[in-house]
C-alpha atoms as a PDB file:
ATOM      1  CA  UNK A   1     -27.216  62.225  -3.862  1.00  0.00           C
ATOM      2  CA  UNK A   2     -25.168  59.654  -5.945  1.00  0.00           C
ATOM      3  CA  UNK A   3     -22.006  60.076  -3.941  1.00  0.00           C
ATOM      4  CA  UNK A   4     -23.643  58.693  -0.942  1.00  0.00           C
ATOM      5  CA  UNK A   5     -26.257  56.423  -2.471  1.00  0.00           C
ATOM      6  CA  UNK A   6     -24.033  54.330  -5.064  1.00  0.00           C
ATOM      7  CA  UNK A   7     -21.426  53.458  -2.150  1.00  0.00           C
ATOM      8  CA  UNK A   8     -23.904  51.935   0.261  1.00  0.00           C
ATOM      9  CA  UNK A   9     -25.492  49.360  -2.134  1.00  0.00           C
ATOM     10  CA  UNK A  10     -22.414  48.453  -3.517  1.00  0.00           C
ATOM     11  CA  UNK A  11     -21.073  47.255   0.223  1.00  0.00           C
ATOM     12  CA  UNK A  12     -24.136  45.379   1.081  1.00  0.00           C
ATOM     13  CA  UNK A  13     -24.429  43.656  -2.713  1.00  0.00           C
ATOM     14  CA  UNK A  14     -20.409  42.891  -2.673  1.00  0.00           C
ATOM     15  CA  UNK A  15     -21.072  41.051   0.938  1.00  0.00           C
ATOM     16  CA  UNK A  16     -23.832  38.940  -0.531  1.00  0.00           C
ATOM     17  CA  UNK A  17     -21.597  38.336  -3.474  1.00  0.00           C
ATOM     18  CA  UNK A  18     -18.220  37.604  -1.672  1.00  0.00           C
ATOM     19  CA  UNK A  19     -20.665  35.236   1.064  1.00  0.00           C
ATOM     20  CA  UNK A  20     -21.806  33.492  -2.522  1.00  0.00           C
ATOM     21  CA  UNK A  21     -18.625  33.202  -3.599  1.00  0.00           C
ATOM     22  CA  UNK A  22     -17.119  31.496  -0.544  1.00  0.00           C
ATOM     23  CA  UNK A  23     -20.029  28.965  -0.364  1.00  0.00           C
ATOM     24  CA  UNK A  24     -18.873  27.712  -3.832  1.00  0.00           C
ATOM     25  CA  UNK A  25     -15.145  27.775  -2.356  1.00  0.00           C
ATOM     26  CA  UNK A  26     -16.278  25.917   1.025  1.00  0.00           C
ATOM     27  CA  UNK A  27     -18.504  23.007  -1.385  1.00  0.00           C
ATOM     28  CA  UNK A  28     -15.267  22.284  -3.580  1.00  0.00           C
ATOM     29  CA  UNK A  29     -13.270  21.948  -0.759  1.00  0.00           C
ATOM     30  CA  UNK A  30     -15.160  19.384   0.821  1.00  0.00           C
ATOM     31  CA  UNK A  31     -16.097  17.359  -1.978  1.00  0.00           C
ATOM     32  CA  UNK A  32     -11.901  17.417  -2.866  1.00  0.00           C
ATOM     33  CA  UNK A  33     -11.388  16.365   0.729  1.00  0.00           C
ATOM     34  CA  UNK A  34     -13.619  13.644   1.050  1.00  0.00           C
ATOM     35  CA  UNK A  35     -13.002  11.934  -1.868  1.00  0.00           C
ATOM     36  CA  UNK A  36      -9.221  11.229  -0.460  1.00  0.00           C
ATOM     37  CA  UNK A  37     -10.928  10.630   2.765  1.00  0.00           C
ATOM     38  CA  UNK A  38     -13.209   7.927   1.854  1.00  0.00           C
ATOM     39  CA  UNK A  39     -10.935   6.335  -0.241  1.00  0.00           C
ATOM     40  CA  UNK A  40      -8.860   6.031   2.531  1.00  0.00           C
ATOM     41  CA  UNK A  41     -11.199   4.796   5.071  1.00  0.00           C
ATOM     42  CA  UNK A  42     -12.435   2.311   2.553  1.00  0.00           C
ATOM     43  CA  UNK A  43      -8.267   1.083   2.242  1.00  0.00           C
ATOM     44  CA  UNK A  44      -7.868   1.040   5.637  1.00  0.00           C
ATOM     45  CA  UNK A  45     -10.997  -0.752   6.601  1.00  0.00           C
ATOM     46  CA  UNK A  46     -10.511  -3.096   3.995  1.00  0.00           C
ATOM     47  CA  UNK A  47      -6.756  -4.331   5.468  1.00  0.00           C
ATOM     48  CA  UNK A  48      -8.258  -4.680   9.364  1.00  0.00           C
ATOM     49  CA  UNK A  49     -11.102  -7.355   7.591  1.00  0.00           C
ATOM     50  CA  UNK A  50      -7.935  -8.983   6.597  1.00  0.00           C
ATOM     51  CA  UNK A  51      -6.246  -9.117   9.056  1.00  0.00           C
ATOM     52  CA  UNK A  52      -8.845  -9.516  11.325  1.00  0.00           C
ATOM     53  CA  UNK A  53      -9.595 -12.842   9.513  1.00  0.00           C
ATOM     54  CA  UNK A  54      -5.740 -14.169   9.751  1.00  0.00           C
ATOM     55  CA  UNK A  55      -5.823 -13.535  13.200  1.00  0.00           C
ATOM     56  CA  UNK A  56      -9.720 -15.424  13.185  1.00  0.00           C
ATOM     57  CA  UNK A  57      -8.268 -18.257  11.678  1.00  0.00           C
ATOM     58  CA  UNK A  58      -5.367 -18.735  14.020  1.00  0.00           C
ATOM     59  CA  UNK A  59      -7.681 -19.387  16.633  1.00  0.00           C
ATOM     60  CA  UNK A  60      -9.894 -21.933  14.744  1.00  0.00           C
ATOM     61  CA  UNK A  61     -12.637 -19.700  14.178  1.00  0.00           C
ATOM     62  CA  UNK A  62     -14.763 -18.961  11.165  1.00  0.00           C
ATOM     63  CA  UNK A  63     -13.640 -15.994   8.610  1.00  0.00           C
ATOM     64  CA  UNK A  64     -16.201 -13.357   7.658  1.00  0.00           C
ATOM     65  CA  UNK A  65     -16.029 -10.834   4.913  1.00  0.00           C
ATOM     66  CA  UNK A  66     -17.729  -8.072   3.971  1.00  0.00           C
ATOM     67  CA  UNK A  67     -17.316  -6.225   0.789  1.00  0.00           C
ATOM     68  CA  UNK A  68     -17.941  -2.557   0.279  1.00  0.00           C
ATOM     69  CA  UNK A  69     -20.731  -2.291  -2.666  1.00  0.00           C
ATOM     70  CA  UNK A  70     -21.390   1.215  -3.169  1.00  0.00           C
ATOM     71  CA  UNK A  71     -20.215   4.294  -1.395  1.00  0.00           C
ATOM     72  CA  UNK A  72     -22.485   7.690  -2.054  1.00  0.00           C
ATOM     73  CA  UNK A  73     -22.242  11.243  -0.763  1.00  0.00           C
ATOM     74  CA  UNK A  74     -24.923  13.957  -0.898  1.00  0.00           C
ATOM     75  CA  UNK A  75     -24.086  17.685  -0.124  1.00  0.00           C
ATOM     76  CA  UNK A  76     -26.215  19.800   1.102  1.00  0.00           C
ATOM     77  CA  UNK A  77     -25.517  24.325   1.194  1.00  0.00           C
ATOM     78  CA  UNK A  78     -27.648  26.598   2.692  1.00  0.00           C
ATOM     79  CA  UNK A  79     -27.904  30.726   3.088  1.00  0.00           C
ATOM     80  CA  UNK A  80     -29.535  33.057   4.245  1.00  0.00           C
ATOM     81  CA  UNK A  81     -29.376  36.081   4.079  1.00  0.00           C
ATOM     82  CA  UNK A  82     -30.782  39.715   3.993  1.00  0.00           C
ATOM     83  CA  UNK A  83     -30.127  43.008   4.188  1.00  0.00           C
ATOM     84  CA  UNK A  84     -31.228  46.523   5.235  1.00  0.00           C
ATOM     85  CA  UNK A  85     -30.575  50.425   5.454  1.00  0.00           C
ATOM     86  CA  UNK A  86     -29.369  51.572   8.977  1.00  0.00           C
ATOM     87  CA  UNK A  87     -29.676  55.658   8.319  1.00  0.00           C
ATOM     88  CA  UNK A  88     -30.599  58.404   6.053  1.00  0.00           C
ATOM     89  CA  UNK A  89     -29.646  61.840   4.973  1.00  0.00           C
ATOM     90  CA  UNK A  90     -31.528  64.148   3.094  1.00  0.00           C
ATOM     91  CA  UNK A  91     -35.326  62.660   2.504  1.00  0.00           C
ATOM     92  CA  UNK A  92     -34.171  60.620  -0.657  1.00  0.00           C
ATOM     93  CA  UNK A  93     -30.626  58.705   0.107  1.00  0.00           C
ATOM     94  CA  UNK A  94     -29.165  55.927   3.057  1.00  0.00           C
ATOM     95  CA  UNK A  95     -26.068  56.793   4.196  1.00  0.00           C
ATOM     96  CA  UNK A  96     -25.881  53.136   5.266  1.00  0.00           C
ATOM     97  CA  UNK A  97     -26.876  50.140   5.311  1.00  0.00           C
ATOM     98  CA  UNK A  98     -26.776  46.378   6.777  1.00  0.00           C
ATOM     99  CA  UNK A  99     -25.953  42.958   5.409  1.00  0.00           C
ATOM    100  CA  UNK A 100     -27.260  39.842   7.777  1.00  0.00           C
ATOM    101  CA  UNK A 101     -25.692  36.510   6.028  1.00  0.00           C
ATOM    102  CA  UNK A 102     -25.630  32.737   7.425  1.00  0.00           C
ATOM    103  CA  UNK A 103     -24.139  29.581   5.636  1.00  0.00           C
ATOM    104  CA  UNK A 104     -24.195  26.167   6.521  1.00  0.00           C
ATOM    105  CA  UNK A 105     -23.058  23.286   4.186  1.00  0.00           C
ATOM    106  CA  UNK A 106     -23.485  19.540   5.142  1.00  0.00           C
ATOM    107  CA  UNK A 107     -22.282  16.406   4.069  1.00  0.00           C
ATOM    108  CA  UNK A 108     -23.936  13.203   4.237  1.00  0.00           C
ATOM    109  CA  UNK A 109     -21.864   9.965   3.084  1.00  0.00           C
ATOM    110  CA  UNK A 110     -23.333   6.141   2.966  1.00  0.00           C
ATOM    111  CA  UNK A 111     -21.679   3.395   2.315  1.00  0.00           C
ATOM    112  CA  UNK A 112     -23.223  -0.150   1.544  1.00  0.00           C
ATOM    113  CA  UNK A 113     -21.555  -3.524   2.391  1.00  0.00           C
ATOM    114  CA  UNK A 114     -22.310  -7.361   0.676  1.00  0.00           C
ATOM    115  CA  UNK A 115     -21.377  -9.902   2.824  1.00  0.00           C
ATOM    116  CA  UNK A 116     -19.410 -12.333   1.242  1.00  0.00           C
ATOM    117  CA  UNK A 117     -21.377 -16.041   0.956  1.00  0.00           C
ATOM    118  CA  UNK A 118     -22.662 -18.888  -1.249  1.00  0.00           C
ATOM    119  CA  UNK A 119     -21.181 -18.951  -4.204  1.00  0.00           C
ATOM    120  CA  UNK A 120     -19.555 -15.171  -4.140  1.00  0.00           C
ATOM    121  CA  UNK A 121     -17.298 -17.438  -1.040  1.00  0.00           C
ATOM    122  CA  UNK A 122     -16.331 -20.651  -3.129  1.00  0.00           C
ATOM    123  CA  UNK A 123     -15.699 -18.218  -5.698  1.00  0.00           C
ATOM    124  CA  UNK A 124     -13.260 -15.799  -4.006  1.00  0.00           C
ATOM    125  CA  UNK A 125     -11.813 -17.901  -1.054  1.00  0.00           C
ATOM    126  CA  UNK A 126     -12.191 -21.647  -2.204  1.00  0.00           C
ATOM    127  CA  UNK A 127     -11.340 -21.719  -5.956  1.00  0.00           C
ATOM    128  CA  UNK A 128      -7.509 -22.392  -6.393  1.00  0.00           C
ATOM    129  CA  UNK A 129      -5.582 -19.586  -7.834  1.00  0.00           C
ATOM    130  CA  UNK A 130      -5.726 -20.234 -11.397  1.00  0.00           C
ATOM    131  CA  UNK A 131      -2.304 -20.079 -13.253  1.00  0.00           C
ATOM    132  CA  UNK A 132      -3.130 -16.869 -14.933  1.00  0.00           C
ATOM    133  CA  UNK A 133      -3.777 -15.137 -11.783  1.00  0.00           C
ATOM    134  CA  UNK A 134      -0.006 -16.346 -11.123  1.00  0.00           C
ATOM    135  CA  UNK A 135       1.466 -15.242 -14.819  1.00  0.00           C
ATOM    136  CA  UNK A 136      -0.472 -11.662 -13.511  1.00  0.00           C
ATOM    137  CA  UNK A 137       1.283 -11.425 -10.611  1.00  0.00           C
ATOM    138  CA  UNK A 138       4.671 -12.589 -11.788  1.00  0.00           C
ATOM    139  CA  UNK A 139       4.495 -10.094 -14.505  1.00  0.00           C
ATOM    140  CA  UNK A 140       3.884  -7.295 -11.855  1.00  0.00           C
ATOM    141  CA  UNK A 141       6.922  -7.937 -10.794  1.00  0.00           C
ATOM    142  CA  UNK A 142       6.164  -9.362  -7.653  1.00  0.00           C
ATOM    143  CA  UNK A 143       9.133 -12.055  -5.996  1.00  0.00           C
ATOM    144  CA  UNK A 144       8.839 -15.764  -7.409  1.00  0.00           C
ATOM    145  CA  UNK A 145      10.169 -16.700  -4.194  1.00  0.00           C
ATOM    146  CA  UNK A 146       6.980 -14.673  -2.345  1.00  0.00           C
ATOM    147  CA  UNK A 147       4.809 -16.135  -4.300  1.00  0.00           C
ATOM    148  CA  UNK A 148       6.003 -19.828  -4.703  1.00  0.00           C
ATOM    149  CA  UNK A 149       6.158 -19.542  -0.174  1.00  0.00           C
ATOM    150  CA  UNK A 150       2.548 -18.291  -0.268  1.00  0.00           C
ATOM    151  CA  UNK A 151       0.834 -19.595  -3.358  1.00  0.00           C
ATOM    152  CA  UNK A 152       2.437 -22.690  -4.645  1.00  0.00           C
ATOM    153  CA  UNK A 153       0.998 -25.401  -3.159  1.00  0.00           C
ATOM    154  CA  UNK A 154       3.219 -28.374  -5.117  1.00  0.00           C
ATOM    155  CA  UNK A 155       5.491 -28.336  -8.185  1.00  0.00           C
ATOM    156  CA  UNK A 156       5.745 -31.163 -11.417  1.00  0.00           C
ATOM    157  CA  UNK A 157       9.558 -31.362 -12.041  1.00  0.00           C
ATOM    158  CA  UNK A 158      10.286 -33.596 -14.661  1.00  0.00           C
ATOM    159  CA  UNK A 159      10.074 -37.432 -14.723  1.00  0.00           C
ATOM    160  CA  UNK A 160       6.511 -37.205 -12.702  1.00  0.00           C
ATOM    161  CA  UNK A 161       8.211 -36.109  -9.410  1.00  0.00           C
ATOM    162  CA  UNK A 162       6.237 -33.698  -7.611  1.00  0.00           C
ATOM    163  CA  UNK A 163       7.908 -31.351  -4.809  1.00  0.00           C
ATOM    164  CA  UNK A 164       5.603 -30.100  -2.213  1.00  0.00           C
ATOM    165  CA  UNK A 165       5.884 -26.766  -0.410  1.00  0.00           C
ATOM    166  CA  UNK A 166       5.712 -28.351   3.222  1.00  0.00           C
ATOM    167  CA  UNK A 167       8.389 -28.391   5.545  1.00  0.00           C
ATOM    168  CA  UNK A 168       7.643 -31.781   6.978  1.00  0.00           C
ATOM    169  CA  UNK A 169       7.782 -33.158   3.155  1.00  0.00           C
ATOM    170  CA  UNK A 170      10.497 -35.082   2.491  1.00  0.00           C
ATOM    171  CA  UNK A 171      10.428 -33.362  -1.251  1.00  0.00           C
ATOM    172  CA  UNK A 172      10.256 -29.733   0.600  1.00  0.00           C
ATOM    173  CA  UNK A 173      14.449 -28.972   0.081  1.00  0.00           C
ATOM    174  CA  UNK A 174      14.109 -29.808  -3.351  1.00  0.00           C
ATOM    175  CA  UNK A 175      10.913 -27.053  -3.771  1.00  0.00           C
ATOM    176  CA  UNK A 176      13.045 -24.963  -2.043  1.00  0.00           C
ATOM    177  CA  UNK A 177      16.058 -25.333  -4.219  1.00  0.00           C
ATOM    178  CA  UNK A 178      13.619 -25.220  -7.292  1.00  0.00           C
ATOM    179  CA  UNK A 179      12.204 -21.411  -6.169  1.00  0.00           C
ATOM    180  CA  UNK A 180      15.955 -20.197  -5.722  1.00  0.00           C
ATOM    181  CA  UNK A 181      16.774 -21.085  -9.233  1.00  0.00           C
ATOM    182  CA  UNK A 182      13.772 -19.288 -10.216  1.00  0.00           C
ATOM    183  CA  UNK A 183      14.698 -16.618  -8.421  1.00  0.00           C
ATOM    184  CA  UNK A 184      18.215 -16.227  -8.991  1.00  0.00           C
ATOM    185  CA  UNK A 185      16.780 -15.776 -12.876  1.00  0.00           C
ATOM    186  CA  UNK A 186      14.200 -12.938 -12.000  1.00  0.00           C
ATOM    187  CA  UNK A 187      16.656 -11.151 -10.088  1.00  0.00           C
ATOM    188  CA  UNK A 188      19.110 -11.607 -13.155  1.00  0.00           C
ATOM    189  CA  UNK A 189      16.242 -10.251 -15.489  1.00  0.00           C
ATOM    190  CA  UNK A 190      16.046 -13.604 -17.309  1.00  0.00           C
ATOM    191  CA  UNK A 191      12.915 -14.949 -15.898  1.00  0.00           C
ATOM    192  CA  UNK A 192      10.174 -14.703 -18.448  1.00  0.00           C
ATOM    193  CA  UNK A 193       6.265 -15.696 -18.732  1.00  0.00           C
ATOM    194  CA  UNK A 194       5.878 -16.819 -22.718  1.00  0.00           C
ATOM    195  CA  UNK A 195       3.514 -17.997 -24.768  1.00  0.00           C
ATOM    196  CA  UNK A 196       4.338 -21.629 -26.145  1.00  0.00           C
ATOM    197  CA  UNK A 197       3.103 -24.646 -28.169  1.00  0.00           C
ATOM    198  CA  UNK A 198       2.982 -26.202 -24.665  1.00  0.00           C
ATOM    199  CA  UNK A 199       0.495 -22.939 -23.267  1.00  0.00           C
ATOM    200  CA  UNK A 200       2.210 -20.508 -21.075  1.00  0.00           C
ATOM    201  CA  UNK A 201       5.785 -21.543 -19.565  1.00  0.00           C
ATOM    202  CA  UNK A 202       7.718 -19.251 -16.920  1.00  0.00           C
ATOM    203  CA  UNK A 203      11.204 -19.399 -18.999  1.00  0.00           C
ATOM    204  CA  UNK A 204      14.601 -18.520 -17.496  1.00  0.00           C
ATOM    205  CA  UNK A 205      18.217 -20.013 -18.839  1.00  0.00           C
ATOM    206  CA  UNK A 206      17.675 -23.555 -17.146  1.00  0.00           C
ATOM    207  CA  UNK A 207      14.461 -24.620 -18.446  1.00  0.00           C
ATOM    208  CA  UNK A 208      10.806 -23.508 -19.585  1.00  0.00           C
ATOM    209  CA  UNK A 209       8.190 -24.796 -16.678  1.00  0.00           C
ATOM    210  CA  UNK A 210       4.856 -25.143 -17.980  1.00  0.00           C
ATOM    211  CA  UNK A 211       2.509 -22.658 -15.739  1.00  0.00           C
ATOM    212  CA  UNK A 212       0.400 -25.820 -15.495  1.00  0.00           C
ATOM    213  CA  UNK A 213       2.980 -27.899 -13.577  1.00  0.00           C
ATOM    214  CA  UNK A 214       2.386 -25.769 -10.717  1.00  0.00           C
ATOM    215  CA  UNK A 215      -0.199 -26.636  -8.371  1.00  0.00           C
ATOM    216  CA  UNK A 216      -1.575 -23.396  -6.228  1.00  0.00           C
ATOM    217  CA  UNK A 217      -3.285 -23.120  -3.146  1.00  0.00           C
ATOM    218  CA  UNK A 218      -7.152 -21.025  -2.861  1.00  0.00           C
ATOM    219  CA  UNK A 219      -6.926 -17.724  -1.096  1.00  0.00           C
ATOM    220  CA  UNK A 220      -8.302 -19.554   2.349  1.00  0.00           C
ATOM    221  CA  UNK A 221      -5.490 -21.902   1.924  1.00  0.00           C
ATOM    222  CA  UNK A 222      -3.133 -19.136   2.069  1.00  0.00           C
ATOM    223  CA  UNK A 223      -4.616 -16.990   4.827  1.00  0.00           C
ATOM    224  CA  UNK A 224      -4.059 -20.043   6.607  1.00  0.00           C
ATOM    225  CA  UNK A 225      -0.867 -20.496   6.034  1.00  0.00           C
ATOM    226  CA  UNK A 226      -0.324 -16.675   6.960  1.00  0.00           C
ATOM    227  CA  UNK A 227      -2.186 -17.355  10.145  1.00  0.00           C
ATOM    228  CA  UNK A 228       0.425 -19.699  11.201  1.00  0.00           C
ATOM    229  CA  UNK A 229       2.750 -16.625  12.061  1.00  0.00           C
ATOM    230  CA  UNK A 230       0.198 -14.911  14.390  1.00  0.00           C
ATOM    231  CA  UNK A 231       1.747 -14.448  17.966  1.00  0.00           C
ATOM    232  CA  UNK A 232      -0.422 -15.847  20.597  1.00  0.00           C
ATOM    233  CA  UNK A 233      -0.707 -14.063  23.843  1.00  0.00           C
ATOM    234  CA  UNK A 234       0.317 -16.834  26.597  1.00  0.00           C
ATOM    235  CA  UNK A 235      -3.299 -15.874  28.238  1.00  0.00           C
ATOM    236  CA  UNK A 236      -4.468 -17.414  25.125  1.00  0.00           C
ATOM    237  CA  UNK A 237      -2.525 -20.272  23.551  1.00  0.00           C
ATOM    238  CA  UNK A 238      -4.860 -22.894  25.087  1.00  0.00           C
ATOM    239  CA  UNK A 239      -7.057 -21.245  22.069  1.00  0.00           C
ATOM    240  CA  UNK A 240      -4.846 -21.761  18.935  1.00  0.00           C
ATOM    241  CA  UNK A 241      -1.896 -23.937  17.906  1.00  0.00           C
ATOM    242  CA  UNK A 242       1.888 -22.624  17.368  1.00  0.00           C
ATOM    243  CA  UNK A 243       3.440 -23.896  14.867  1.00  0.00           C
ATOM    244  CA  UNK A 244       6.811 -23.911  13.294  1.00  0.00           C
ATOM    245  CA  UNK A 245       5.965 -24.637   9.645  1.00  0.00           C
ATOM    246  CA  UNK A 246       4.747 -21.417   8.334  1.00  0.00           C
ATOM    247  CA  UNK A 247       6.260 -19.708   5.786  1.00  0.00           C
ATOM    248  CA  UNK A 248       8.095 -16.999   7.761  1.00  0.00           C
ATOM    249  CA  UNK A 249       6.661 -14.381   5.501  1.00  0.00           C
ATOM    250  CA  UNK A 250       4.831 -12.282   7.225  1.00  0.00           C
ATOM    251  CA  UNK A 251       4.451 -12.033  11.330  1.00  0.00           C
ATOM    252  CA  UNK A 252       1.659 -10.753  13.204  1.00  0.00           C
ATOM    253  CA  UNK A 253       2.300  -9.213  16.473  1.00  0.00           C
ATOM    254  CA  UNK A 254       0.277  -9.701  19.355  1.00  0.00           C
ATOM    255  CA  UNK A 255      -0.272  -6.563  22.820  1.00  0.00           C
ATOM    256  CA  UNK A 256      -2.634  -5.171  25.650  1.00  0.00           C
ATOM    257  CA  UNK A 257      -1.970  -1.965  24.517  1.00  0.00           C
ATOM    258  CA  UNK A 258      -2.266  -0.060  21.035  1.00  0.00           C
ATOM    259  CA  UNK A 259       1.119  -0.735  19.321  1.00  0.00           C
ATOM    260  CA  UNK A 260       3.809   1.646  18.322  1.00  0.00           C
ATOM    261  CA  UNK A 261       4.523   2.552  14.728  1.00  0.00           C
ATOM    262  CA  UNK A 262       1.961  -0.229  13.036  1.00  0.00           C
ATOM    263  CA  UNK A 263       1.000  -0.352   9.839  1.00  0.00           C
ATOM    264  CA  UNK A 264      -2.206  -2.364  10.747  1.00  0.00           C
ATOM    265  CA  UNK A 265      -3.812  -2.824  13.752  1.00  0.00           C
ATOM    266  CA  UNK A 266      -7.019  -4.903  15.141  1.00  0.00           C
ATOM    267  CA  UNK A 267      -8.823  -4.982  18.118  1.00  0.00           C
ATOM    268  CA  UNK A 268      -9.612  -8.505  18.965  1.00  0.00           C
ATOM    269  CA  UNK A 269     -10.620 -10.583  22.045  1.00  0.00           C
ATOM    270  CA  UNK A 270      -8.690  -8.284  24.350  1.00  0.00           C
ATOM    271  CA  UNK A 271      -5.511  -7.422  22.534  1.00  0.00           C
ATOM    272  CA  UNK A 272      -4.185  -5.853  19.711  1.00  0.00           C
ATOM    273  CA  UNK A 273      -3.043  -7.826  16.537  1.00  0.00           C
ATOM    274  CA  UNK A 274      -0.323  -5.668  14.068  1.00  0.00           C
ATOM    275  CA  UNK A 275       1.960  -5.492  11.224  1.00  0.00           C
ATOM    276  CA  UNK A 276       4.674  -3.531  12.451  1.00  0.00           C
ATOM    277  CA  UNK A 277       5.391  -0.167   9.854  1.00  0.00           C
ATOM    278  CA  UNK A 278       9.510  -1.141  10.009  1.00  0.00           C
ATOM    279  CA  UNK A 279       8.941  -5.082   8.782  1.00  0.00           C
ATOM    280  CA  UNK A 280       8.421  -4.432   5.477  1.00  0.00           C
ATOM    281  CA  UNK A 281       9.115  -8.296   4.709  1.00  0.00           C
ATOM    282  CA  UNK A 282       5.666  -8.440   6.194  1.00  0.00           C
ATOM    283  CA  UNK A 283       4.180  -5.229   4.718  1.00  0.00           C
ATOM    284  CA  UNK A 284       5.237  -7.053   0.850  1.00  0.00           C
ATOM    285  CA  UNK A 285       3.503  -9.866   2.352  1.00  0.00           C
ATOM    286  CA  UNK A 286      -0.025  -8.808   3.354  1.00  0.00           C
ATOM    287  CA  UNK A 287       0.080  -6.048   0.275  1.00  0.00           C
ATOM    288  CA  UNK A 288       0.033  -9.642  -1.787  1.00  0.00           C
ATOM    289  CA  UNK A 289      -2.760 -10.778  -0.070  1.00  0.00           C
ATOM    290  CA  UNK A 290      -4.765  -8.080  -0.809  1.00  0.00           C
ATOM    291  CA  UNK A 291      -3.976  -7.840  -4.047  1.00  0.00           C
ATOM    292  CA  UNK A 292      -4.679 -11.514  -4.349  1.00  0.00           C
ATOM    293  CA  UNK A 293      -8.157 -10.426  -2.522  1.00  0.00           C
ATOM    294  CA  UNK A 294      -8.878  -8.056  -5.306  1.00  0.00           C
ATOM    295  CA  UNK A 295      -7.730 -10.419  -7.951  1.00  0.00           C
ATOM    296  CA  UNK A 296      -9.983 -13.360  -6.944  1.00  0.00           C
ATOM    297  CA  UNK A 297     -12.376 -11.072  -5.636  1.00  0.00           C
ATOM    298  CA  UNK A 298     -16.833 -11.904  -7.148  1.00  0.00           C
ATOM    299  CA  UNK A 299     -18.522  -9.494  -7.865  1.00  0.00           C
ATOM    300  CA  UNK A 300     -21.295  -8.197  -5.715  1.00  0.00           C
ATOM    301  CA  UNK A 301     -24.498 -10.747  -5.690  1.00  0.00           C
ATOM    302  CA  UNK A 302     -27.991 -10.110  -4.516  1.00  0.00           C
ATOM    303  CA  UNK A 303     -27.350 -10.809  -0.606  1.00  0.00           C
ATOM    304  CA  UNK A 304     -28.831  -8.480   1.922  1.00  0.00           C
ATOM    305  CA  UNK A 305     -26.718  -5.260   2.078  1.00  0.00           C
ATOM    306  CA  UNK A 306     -25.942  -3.301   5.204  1.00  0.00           C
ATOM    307  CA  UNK A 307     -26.173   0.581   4.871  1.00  0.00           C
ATOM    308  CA  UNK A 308     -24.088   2.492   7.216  1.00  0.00           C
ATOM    309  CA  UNK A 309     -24.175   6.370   7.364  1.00  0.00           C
ATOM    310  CA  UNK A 310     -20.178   7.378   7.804  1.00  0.00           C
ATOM    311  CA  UNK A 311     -19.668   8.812  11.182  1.00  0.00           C
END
């Protein structure tokens, strides 16, 4: 009676085991998975607002920013299952039996958004970059010449003269000539950001230039500069105004249909708006920006919140 009794509960207890066991397997799977996912969606979506607002600002219109507060997943498993015996022998032993199993698991993300206004918006766009934020970004190793076409709004040379970084400035070639110097050291490995008697001073061979001397631009200053390289689609350039004084640091591609090979893409007012994958000039460009996003970013305040279950 053992021989035949022993085998059959051990097939339908193993199923219900093994089922258990994958149900564990299928639950760490998913919650692996979507934590790259949503990281990435949150990345992604996070560089169309961006661009989304260049391309806003190109055509004179208002930016608007939301900012992703909280982001929260629940999991849910079910089974069911059950089992019976399908046949006996002799009046006292099965000689088999049934196992009826069903899973399901189900995941249910949210994530919350803060727009961006009242003082959170002076605080992030309007404020100038402070010369910290600029010692920060140097010492990331990020180009002086990058930063001094996007961020530097003016320079104090010595003797009071002040070069401004605006092409249609008669002290614009002499910026320029000061930001290849500065340059030329980083790329030498003899720029440095020290500490002196004076505060901090960005240091190379030539001179030490007081972080103060250097007047920057707030993070809506530089999205519009940014904006100034947006290509306007001839059915539209009655709405926005080319111009040839931008910094050449970044271009923003303009179609009717999805582009090839982008980076970045937006839908807006009937065409597409990219950062092509192959200019990395403008890839280093907008990866500043939103690093200089981050950097300048508030943090969340008590404005209404919009909850969105992830499709």
């Amino acid at each position: 009676m053992l021989n035949f009794k022993i085998p059959c509960i051990l097939q339908i207890s193993l199923v219900v085991i093994v089922a258990f066991l994958s149900g564990c397997a299928v639950a760490n799977h998913a919650i692996q998975t979507d934590f790259t996912a949503f990281n990435s969606v949150v990345q992604y979506n996070q560089s169309q607002q961006m661009l989304l607002n260049i391309v806003r600002i190109h055509f004179r219109e208002s930016p608007e920013f939301l900012q992703a507060a909280s982001l929260s997943a629940s999991y849910e498993s079910t089974s069911v299952s059950g089992a019976g015996i399908t046949g006996w022998g002799a009046p006292t032993y099965p000689t088999g039996g049934a196992a009826n199993i069903s899973y399901t698991f189900a995941t249910k993300p949210t994530i919350t958004y803060t727009p961006i206004d009242g003082k959170n918006f002076v605080q992030q766009f309007l404020y100038k970059i402070t010369p910290d934020t600029c010692s920060m970004l140097i010492d990331a190793g990020w180009p002086v010449k990058k930063i001094g076409d996007l961020l530097i709004d003016r320079v104090d040379l010595k003797n009071g003269v002040a070069v401004v970084n605006k092409p249609t400035s008669p002290t614009y070639p002499k910026f320029k000539e000061w930001i290849k110097a500065i340059q030329e050291a980083q790329s030498k490995d003899q720029l440095e950001i020290r500490s002196s008697s004076n505060g901090i001073v960005i240091h190379t061979p030539l001179e030490d230039r007081p972080v103060e001397a250097l007047h920057f631009r707030s993070l809506a200053d530089v999205m519009f500069v940014a904006a100034k390289n947006v290509e306007t689609p001839s059915s539209q350039k009655y709405f926005a105004r080319d111009t040839d004084d931008g910094t050449g640091e970044i271009f923003i591609h303009s179609s009717r249909i999805p582009p090839f090979n982008a980076m970045i893409s937006v839908w807006y007012r009937g065409h597409f708006y990219s950062i092509s994958n192959n200019d990395l000039k403008s890839k280093d460009t907008f990866a500043l920006l939103m690093q200089l996003y981050r950097l300048q970013a508030a943090p969340a305040g008590g404005t209404p919140v919009l909850t969105i279950p992830v499709k």
